[in-house]
PDB file of N, CA and C in Angstrom:
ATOM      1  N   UNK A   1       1.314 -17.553   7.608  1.00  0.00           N
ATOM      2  CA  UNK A   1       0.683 -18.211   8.718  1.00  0.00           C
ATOM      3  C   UNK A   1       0.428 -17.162   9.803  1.00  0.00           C
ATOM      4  N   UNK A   2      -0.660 -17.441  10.613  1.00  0.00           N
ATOM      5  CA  UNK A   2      -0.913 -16.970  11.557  1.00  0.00           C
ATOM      6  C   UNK A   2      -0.844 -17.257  12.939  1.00  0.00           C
ATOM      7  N   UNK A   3      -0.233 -17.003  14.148  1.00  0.00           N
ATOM      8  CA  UNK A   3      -0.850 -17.747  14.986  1.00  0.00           C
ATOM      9  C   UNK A   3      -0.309 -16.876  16.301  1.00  0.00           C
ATOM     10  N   UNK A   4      -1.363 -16.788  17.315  1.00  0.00           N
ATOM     11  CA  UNK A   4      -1.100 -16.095  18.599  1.00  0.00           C
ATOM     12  C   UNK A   4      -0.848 -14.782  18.678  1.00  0.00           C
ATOM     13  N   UNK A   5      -1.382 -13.580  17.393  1.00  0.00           N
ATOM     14  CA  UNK A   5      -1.303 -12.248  17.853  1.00  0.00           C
ATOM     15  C   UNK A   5      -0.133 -12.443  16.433  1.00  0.00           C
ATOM     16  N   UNK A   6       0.747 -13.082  15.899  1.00  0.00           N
ATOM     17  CA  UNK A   6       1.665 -13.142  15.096  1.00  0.00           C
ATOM     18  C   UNK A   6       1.062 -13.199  13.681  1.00  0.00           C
ATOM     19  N   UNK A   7       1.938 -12.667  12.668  1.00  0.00           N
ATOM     20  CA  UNK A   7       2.133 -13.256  10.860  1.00  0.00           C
ATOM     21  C   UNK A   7       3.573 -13.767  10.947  1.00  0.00           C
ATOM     22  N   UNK A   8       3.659 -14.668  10.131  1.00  0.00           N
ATOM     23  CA  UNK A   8       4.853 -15.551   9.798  1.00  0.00           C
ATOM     24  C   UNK A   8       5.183 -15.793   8.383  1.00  0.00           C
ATOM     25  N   UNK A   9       6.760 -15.020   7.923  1.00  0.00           N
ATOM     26  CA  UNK A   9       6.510 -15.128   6.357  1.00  0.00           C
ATOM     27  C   UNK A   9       7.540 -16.155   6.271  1.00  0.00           C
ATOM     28  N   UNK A  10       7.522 -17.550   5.645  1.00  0.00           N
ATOM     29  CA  UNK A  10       8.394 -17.865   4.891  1.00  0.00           C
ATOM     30  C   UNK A  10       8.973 -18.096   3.576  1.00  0.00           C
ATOM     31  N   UNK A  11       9.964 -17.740   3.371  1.00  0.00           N
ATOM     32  CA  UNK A  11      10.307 -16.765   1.227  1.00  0.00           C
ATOM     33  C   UNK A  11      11.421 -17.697   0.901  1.00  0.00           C
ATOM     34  N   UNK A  12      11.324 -18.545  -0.257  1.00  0.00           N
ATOM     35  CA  UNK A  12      12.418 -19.157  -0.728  1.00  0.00           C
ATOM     36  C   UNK A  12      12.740 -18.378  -1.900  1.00  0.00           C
ATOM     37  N   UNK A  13      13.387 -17.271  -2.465  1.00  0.00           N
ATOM     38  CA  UNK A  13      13.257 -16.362  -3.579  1.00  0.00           C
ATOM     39  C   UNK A  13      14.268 -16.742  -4.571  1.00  0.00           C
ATOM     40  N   UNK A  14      13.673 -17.382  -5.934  1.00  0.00           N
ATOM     41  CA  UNK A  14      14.922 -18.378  -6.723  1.00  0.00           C
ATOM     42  C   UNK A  14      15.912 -17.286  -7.541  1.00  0.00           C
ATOM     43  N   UNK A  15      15.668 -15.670  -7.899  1.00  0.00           N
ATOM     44  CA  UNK A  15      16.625 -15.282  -8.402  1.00  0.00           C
ATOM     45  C   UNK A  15      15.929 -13.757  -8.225  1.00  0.00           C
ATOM     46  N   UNK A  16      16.968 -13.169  -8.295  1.00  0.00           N
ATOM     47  CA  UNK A  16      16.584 -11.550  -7.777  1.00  0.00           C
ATOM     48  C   UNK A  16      16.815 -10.289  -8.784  1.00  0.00           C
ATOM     49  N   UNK A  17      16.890  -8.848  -8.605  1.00  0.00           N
ATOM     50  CA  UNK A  17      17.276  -7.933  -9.461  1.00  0.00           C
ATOM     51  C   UNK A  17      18.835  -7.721  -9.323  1.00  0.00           C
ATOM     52  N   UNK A  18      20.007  -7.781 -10.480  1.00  0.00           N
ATOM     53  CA  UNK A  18      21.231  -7.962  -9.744  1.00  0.00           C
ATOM     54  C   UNK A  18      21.744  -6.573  -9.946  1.00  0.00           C
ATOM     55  N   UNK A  19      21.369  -5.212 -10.535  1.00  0.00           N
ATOM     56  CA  UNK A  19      21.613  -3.354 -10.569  1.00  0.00           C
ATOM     57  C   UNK A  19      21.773  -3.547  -9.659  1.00  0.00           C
ATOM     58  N   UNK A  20      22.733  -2.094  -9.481  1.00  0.00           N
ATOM     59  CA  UNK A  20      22.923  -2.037  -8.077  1.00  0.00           C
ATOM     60  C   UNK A  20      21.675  -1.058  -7.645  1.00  0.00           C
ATOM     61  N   UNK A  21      21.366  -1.189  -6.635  1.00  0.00           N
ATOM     62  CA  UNK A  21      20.089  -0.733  -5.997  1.00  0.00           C
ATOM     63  C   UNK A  21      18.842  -1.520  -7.127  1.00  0.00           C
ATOM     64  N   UNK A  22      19.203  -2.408  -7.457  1.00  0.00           N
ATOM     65  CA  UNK A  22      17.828  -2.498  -8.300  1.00  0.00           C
ATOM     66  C   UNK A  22      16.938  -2.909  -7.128  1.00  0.00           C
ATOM     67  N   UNK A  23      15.685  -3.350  -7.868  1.00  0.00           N
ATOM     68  CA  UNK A  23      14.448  -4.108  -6.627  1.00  0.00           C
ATOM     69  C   UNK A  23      13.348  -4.539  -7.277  1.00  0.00           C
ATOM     70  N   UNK A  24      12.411  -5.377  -6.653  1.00  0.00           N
ATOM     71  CA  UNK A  24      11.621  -5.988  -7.323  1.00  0.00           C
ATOM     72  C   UNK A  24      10.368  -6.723  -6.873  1.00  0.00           C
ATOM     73  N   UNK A  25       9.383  -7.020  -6.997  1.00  0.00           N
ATOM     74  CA  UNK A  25       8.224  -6.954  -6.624  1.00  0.00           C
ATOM     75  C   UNK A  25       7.919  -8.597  -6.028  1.00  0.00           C
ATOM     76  N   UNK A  26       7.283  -8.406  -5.238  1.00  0.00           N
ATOM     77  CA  UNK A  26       7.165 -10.306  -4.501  1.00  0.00           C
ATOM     78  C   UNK A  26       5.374 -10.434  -4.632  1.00  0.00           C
ATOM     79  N   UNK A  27       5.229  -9.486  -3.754  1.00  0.00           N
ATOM     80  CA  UNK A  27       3.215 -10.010  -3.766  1.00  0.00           C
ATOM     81  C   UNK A  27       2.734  -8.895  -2.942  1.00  0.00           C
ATOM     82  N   UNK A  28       1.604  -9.949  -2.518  1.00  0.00           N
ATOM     83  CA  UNK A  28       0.749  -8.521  -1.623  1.00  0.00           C
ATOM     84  C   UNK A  28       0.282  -9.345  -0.961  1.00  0.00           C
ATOM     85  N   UNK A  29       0.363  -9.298   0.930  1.00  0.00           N
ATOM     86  CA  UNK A  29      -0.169  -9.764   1.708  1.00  0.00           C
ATOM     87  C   UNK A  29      -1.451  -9.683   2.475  1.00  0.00           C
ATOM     88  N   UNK A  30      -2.614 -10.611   2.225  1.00  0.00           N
ATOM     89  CA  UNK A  30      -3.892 -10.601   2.653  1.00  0.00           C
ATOM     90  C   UNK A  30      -4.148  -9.667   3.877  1.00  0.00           C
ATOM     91  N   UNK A  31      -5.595  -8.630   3.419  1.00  0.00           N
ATOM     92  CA  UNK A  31      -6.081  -8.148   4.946  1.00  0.00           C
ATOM     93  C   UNK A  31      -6.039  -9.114   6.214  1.00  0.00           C
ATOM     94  N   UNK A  32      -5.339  -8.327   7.234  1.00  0.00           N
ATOM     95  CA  UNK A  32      -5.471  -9.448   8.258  1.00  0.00           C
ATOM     96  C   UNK A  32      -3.919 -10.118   8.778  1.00  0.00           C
ATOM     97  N   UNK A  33      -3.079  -9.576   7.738  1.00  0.00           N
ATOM     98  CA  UNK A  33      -1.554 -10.278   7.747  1.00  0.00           C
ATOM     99  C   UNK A  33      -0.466  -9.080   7.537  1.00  0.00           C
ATOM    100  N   UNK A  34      -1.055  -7.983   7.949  1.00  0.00           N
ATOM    101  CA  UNK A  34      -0.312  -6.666   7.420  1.00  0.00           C
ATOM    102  C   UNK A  34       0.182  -6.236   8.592  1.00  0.00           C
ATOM    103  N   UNK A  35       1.498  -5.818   8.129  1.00  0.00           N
ATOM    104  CA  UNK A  35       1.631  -4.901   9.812  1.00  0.00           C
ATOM    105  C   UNK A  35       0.796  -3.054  10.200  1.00  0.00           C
ATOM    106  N   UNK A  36       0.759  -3.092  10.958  1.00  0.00           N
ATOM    107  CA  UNK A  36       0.403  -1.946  11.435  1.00  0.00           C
ATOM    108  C   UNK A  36       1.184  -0.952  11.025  1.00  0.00           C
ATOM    109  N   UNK A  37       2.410  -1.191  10.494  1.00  0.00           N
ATOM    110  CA  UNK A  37       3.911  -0.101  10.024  1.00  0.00           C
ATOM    111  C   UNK A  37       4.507  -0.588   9.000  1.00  0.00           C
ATOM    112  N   UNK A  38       5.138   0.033   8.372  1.00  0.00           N
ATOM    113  CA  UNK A  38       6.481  -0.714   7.456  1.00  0.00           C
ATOM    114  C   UNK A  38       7.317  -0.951   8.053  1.00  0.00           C
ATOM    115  N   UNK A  39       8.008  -2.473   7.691  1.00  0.00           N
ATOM    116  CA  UNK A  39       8.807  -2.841   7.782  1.00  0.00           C
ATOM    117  C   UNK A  39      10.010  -3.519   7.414  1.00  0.00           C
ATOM    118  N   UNK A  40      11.191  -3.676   7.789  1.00  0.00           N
ATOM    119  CA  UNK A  40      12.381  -4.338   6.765  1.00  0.00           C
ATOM    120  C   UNK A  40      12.999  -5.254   7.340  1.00  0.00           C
ATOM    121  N   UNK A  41      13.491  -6.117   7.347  1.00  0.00           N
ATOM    122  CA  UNK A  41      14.044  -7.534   7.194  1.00  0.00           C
ATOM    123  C   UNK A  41      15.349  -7.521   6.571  1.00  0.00           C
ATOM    124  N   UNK A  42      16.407  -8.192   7.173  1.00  0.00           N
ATOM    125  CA  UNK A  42      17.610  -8.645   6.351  1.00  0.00           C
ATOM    126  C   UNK A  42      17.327  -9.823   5.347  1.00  0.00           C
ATOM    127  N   UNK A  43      17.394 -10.503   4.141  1.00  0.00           N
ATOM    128  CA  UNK A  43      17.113 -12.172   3.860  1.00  0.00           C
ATOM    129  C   UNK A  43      18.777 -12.649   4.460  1.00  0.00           C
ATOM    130  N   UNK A  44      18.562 -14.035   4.223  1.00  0.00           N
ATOM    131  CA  UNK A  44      20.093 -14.806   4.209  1.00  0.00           C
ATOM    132  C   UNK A  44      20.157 -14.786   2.670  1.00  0.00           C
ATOM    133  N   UNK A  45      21.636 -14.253   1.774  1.00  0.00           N
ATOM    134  CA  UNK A  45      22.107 -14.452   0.792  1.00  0.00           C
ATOM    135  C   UNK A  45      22.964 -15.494   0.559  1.00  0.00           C
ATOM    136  N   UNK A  46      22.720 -15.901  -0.545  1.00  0.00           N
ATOM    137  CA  UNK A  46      23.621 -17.688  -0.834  1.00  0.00           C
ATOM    138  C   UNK A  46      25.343 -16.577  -1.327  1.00  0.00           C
ATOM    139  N   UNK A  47      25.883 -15.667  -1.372  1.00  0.00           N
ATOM    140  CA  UNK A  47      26.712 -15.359  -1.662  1.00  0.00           C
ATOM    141  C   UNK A  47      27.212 -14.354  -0.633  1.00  0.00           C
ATOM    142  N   UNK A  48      28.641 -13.611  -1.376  1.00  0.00           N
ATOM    143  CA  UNK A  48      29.594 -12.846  -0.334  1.00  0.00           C
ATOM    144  C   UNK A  48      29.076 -11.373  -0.836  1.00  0.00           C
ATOM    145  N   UNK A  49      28.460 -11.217  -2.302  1.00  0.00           N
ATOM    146  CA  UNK A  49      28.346 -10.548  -3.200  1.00  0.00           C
ATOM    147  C   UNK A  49      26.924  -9.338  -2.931  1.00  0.00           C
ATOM    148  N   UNK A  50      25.455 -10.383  -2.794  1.00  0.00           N
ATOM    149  CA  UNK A  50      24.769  -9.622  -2.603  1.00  0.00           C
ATOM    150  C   UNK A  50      24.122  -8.956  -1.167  1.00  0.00           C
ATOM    151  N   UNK A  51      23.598  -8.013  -0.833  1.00  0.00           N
ATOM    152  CA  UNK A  51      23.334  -7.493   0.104  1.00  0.00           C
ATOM    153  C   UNK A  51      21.413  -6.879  -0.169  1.00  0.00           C
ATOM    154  N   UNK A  52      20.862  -7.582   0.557  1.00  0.00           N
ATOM    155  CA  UNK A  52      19.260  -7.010   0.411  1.00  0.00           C
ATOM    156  C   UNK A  52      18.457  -6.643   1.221  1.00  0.00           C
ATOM    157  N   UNK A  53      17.577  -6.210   1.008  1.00  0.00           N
ATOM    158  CA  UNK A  53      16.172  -6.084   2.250  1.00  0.00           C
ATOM    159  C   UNK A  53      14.875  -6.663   1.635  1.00  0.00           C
ATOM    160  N   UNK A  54      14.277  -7.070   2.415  1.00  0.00           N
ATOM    161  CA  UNK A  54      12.684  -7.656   2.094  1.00  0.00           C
ATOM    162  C   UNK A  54      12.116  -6.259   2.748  1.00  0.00           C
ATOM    163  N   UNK A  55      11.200  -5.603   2.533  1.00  0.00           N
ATOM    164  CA  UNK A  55      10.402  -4.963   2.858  1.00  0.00           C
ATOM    165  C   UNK A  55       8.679  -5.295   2.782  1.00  0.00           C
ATOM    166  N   UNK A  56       8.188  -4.823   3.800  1.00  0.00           N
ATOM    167  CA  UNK A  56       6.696  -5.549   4.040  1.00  0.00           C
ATOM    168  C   UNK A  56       6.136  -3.850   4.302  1.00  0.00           C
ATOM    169  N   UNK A  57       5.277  -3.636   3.934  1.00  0.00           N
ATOM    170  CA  UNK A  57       4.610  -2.689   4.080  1.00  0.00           C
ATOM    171  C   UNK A  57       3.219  -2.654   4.264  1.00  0.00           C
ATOM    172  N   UNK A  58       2.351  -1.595   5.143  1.00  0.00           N
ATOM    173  CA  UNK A  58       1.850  -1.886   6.149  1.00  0.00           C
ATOM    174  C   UNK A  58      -0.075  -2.149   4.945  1.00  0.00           C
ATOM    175  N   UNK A  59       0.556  -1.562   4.392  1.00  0.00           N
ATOM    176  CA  UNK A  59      -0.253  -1.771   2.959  1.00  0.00           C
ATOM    177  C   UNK A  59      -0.409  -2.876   1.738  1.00  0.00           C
ATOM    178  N   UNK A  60       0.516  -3.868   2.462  1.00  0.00           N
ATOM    179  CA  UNK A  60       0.148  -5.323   2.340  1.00  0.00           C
ATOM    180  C   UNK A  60       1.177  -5.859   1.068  1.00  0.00           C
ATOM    181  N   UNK A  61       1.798  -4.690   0.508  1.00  0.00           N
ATOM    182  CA  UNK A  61       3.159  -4.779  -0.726  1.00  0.00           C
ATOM    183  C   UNK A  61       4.057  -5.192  -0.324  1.00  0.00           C
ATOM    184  N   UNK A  62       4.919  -6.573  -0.640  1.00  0.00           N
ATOM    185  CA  UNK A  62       5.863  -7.230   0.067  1.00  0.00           C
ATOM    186  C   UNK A  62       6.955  -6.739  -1.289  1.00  0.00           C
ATOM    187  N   UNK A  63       8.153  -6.462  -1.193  1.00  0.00           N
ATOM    188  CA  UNK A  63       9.184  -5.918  -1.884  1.00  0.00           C
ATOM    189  C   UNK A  63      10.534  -5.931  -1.710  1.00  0.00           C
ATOM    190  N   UNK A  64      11.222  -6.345  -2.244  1.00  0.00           N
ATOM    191  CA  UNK A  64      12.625  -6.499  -1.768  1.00  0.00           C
ATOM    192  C   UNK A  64      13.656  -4.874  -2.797  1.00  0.00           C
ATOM    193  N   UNK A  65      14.810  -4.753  -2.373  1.00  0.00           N
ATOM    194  CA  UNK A  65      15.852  -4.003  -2.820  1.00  0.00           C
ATOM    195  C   UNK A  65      16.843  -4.271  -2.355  1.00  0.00           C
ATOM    196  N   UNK A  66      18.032  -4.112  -3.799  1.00  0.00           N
ATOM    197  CA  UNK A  66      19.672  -3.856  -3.250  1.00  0.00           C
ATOM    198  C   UNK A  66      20.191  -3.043  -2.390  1.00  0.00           C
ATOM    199  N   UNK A  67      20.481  -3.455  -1.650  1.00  0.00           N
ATOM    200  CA  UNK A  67      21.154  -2.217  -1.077  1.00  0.00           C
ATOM    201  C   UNK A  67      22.799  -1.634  -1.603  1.00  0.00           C
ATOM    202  N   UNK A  68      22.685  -1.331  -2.623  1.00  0.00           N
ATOM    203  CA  UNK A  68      24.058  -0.852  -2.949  1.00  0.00           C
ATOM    204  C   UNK A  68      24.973  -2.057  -3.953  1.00  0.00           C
ATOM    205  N   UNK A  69      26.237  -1.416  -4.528  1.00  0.00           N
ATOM    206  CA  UNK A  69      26.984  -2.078  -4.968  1.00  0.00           C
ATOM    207  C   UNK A  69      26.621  -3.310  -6.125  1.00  0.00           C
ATOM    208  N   UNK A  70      27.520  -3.787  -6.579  1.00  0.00           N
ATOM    209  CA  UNK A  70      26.905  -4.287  -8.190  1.00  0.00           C
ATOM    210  C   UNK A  70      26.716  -5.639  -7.493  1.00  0.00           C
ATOM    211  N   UNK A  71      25.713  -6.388  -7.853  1.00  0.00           N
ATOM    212  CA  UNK A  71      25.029  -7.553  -7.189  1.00  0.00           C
ATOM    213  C   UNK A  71      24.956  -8.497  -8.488  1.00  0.00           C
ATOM    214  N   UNK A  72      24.857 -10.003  -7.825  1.00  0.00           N
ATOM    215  CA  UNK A  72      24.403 -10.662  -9.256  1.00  0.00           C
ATOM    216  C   UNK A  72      22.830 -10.820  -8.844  1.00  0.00           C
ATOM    217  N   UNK A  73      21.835 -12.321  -9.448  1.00  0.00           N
ATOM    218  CA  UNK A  73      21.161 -12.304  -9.906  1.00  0.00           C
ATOM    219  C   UNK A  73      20.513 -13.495  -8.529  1.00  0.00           C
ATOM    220  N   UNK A  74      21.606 -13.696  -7.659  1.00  0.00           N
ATOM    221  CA  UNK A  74      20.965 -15.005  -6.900  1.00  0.00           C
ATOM    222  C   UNK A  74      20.210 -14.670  -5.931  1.00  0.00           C
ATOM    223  N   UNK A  75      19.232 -15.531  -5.881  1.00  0.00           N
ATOM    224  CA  UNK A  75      18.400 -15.499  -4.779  1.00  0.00           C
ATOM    225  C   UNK A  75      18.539 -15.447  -3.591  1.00  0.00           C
ATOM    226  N   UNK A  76      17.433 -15.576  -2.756  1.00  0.00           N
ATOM    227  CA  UNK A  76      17.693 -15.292  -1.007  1.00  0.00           C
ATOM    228  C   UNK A  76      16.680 -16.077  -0.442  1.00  0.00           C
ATOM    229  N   UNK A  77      16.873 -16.257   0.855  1.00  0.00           N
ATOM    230  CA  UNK A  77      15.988 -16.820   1.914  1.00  0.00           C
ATOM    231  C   UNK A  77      15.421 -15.943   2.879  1.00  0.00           C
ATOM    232  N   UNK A  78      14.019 -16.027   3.343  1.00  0.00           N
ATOM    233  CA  UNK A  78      13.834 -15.394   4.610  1.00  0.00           C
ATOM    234  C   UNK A  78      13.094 -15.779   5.568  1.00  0.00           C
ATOM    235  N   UNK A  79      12.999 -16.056   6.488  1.00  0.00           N
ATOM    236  CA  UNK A  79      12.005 -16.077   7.627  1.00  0.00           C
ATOM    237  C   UNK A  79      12.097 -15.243   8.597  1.00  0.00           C
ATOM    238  N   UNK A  80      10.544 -14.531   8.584  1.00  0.00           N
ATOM    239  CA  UNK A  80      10.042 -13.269   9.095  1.00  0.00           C
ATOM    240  C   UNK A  80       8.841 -13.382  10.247  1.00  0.00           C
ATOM    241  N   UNK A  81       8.802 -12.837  10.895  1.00  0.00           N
ATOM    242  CA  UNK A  81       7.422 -12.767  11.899  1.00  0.00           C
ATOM    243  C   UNK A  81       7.414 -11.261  12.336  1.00  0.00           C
ATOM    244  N   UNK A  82       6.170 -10.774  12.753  1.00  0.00           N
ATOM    245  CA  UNK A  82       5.531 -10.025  13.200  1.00  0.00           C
ATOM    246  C   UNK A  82       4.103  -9.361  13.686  1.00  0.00           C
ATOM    247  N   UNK A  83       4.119  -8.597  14.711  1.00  0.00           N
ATOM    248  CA  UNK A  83       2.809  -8.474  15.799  1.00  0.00           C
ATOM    249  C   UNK A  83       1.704  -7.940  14.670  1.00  0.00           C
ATOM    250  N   UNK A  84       0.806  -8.769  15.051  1.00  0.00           N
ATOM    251  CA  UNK A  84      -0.760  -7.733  14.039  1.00  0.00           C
ATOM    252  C   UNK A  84      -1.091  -6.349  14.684  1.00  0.00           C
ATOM    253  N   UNK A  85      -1.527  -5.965  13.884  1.00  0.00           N
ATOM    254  CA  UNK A  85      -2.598  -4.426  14.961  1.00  0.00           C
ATOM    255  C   UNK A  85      -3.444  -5.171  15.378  1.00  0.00           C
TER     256      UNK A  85
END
């Protein structure tokens, strides 16, 4: 969504890469919805276990990774916003 100078992502993600450092591919966000920079995001994890990042890049590749340590397989939540160029 768009609205007022803003993009707004919301991600219900049903299961993830569980390597440690693994990562894995989400989409690609329309001209017009990109940031001007890369950027990273915490999600909310349904566990104690995994630890991630959503990454948005300014090139429109939305991407998540582990950050470390042996992870399982569960999914995450996110809601994101940020300024257009």
């Amino acid at each position: 969504m768009m609205k007022n100078g803003w993009a707004w992502l919301s991600l219900d993600w049903k299961s993830s890469a569980s390597g440690s450092w693994g990562k894995g591919d989400i989409g690609t966000l329309p001209v017009g919805y990109r940031p001007a920079t890369d950027i990273s995001f915490k999600p909310i994890v349904f566990n104690d276990v995994n630890n991630k990042s959503v990454n948005i890049c300014k090139t429109g590749n939305v991407n998540y990774n582990n950050t470390g340590g042996s992870q399982d397989g569960s999914g995450f939540l996110l809601h994101a916003a940020w300024p257009l160029p």
